[in-house]
Protein backbone atom coordinates (compact mmCIF):
# COMPACT_ATOMS: atom_id res chain seq x y z
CA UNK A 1 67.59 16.17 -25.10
CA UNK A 2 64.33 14.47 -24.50
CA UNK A 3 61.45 14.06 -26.47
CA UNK A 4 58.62 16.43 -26.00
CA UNK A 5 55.14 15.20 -25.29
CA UNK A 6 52.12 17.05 -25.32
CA UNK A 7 51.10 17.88 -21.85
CA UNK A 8 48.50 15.76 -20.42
CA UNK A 9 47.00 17.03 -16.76
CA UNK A 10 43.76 14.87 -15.98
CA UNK A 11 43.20 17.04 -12.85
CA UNK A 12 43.12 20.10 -14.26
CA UNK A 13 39.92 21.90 -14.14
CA UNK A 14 38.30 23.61 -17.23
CA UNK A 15 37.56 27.06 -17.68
CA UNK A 16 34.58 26.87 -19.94
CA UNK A 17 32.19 23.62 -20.17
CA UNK A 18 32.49 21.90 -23.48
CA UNK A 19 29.97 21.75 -26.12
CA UNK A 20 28.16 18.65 -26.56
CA UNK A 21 28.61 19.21 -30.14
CA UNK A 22 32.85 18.95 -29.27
CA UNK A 23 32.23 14.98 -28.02
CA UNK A 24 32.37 13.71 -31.23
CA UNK A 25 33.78 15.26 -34.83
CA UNK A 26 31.72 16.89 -36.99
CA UNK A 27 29.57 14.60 -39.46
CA UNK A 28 29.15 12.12 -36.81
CA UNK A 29 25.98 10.15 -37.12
CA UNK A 30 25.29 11.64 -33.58
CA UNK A 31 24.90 14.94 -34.76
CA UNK A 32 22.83 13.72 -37.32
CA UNK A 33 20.14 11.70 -35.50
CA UNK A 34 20.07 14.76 -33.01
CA UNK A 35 19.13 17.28 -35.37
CA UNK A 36 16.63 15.22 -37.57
CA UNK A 37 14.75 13.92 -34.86
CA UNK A 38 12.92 17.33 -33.65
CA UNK A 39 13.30 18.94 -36.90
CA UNK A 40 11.98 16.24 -39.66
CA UNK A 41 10.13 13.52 -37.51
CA UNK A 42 6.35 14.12 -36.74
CA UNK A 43 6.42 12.95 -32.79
CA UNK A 44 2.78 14.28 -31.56
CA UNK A 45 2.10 11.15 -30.90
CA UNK A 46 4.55 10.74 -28.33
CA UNK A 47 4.88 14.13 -26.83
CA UNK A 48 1.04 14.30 -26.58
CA UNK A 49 0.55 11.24 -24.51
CA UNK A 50 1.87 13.71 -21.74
CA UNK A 51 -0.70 15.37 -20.09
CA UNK A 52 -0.36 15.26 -16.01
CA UNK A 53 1.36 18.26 -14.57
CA UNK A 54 1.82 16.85 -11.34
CA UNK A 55 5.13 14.25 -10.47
CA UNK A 56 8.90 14.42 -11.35
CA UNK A 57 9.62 16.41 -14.48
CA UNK A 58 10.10 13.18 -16.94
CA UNK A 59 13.26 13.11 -20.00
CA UNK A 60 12.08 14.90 -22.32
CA UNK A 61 10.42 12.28 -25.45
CA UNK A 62 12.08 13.46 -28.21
CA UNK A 63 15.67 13.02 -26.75
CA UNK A 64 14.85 9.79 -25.16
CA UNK A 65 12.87 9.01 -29.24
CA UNK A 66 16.40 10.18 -30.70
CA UNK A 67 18.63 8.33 -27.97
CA UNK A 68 16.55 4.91 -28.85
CA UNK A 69 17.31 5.55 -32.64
CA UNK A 70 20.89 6.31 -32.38
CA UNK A 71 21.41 3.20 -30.02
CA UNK A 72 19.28 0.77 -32.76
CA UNK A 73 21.76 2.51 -35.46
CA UNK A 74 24.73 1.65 -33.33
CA UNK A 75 23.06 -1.77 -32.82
CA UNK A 76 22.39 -1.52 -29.50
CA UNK A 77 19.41 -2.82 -28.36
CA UNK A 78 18.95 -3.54 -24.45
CA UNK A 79 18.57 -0.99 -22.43
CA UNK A 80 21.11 -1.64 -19.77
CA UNK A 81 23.61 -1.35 -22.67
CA UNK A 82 22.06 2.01 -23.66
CA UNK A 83 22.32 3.67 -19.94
CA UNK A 84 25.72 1.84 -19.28
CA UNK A 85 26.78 4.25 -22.93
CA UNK A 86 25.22 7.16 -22.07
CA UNK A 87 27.74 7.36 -18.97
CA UNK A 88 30.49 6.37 -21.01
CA UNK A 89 30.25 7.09 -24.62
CA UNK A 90 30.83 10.50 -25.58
CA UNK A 91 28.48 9.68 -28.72
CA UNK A 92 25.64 8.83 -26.86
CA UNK A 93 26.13 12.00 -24.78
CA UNK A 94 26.13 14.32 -27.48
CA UNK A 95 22.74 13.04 -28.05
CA UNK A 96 21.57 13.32 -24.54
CA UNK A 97 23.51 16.65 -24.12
CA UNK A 98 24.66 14.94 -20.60
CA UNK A 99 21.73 13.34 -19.31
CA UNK A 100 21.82 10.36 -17.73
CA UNK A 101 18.18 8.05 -18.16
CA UNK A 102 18.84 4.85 -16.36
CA UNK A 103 17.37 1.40 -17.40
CA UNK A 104 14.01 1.35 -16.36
CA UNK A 105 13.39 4.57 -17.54
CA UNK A 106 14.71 3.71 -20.94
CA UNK A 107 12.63 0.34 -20.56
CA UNK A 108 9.32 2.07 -19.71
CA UNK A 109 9.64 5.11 -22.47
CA UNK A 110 9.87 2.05 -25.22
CA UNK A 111 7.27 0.01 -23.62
CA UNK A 112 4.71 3.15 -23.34
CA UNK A 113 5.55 4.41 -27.25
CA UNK A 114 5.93 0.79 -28.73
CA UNK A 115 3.39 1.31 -31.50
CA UNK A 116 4.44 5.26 -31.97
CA UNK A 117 8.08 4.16 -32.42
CA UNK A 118 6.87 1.56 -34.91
CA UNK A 119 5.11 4.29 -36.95
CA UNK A 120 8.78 6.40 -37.07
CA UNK A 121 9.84 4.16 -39.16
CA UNK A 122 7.83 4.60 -42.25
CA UNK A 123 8.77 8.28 -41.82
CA UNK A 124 12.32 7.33 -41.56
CA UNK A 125 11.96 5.25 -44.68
CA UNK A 126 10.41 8.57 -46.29
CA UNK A 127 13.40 11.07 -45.17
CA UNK A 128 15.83 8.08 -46.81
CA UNK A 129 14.41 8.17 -49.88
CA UNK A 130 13.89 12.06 -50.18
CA UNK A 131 17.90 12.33 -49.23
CA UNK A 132 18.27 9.75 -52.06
CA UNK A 133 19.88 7.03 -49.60
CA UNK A 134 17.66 4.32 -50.30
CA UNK A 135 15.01 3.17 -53.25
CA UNK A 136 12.13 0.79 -53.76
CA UNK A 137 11.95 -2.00 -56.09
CA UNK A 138 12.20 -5.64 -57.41
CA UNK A 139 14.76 -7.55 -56.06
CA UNK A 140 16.30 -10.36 -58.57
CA UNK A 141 17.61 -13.84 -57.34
CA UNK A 142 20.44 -15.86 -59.70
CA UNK A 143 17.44 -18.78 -59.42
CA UNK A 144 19.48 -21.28 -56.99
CA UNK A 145 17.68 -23.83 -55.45
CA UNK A 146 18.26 -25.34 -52.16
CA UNK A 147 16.47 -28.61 -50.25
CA UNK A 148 15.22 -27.62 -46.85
CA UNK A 149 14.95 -29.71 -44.05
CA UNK A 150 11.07 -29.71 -44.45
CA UNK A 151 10.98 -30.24 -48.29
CA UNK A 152 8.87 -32.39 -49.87
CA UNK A 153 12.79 -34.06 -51.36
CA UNK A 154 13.92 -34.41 -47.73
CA UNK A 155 10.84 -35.65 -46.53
CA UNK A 156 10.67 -39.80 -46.05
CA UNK A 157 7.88 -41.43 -47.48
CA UNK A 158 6.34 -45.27 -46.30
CA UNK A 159 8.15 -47.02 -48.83
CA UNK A 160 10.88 -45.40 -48.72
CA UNK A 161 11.65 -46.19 -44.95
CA UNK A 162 10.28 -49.53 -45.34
CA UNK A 163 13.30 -50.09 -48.21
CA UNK A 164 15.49 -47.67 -45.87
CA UNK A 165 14.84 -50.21 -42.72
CA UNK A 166 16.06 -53.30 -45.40
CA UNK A 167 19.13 -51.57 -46.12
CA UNK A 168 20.17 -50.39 -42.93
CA UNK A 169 19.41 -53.96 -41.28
CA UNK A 170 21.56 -55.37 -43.73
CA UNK A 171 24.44 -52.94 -42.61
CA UNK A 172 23.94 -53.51 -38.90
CA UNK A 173 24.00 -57.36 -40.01
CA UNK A 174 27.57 -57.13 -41.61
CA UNK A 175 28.97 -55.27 -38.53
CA UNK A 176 27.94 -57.79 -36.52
CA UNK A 177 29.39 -60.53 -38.52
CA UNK A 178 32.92 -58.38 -38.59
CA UNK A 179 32.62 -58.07 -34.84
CA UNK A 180 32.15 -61.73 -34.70
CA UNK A 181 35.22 -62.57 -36.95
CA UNK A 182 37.24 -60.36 -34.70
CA UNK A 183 36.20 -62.23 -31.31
CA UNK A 184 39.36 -64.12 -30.33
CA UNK A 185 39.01 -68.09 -29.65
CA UNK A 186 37.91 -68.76 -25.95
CA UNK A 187 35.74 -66.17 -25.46
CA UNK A 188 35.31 -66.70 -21.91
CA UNK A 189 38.23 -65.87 -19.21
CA UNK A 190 37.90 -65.99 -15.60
CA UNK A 191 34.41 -67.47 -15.74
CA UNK A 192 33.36 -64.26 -17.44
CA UNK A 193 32.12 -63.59 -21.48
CA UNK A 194 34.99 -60.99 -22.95
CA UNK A 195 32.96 -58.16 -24.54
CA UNK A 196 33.09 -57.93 -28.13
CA UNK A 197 34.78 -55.55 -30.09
CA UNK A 198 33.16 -52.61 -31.23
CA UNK A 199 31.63 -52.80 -34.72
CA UNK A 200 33.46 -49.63 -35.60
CA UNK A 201 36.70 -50.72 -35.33
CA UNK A 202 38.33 -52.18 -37.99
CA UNK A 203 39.49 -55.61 -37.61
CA UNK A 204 43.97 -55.53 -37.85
CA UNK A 205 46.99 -56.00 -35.59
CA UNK A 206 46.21 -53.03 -33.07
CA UNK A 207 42.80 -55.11 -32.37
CA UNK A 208 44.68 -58.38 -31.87
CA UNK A 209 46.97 -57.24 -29.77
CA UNK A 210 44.91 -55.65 -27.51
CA UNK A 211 43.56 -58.91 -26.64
CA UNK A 212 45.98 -60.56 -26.16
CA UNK A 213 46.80 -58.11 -23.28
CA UNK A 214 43.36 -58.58 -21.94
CA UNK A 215 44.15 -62.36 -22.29
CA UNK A 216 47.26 -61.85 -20.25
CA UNK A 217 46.37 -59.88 -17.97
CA UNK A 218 42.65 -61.22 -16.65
CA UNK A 219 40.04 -59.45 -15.53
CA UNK A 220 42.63 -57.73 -13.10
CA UNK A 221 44.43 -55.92 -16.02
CA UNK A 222 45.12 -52.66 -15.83
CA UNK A 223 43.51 -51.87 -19.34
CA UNK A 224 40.16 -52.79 -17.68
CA UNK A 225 40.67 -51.05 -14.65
CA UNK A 226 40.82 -48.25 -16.35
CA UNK A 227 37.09 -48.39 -16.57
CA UNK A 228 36.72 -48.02 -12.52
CA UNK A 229 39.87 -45.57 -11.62
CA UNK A 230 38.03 -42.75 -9.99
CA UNK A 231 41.73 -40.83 -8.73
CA UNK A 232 41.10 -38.35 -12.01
CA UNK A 233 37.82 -37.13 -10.53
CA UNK A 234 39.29 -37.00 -6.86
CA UNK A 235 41.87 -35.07 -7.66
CA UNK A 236 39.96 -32.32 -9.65
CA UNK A 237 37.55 -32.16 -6.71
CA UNK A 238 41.13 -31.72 -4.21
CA UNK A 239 42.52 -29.48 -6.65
CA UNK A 240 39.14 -27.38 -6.64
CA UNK A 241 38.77 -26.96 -3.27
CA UNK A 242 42.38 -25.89 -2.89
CA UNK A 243 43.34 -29.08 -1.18
């Protein structure tokens, strides 16, 4: 005997529209930022700013005010992002009870009711505090100290550079003189200077006998060809275009 699933039909129709309320479970910040918004926020300032009868019915402010809120608590913040959720997110809808405001609509609502929505938050901070969520007061630092970049400790002074210059001429200096103790004799081959060895690389057997295969080989080598071979970038061009 099989196991029994649950049935699943995608197509089916419902009989009765669910409740906005259903989307998500109960004690969902959703349902919370939906029901304190028109009940506990002072929003004249926003809903009075409407005054022309004539147009296309807008969204109605205080469920586009409570659908910006929920998206900042959510931490979304571009408005593409909010639209794209409000067709998607079942959290979002129960806010919105459905409705659909697109970008620019989001966009404009925020621009138009920047400084309003700025106010909100000092009343936001007051609801907090009656609820007991948050609190005021001093807050204390273990005392650490840290050097910034633009310290007065990180900054260089005249003398210092000036002794800073010495010191770090004296350091190129003795790079040079180990890159000169690892030039081979007969520096020249084929009528050409051979390069010097990098100061960073320590003077020991690998070094030696890596000239000696530029020796051997002449400027022909294949160790200096290297420098020229162009086939890698050919064949990532080939291999781009499918060739």
């Amino acid at each position: 005997m099989g196991k029994t699933f649950r049935e699943w039909h995608p197509a089916q129709r419902l009989l009765l529209p669910r409740s906005v309320e259903e989307f998500v479970p109960a004690g969902d910040l959703a349902h919370f930022v939906r029901d304190l918004v028109p009940d506990s926020l002072d929003l004249s300032a926003i809903t009075d700013a409407y005054r022309e009868e004539r147009g296309f019915p807008p969204c109605h402010p205080v469920m586009m005010t409570a659908l910006l809120l929920y998206a900042y608590c959510q931490g979304t913040y571009s408005a593409r992002r909010i639209a794209k959720a409000c067709e998607q997110r079942g959290d979002f809808m129960s806010v919105t009870a459905m409705n659909r405001p697109d970008f620019p609509t989001i966009s404009d609502f925020r621009k138009r009711h920047l400084a309003a929505l700025g106010k909100l938050f000092v009343q936001v901070l007051r609801l907090c505090g009656r609820a007991e969520l948050v609190k005021l007061g001093h807050v204390a630092l273990d005392g650490t100290k840290l050097k910034a970049n633009a310290s007065r400790h990180k900054a260089m002074r005249y003398k210092w550079m000036k002794e800073g210059e010495a010191r770090l001429a004296a350091e190129v200096a003795s790079w040079l003189d180990q890159a000169e103790a690892t030039e081979p004799p007969g520096g020249r081959c084929m009528g050409r200077r051979t390069p010097r060895v990098s100061a960073r690389a320590p003077p020991g057997t690998g070094t030696a006998a890596m000239w000696r295969q530029l020796r051997r080989g002449g400027w022909r080598s294949r160790y200096r060809l290297r420098k020229q071979t162009v086939e890698a970038v050919f064949g990532l061009i080939k291999h781009a275009r499918g060739c």
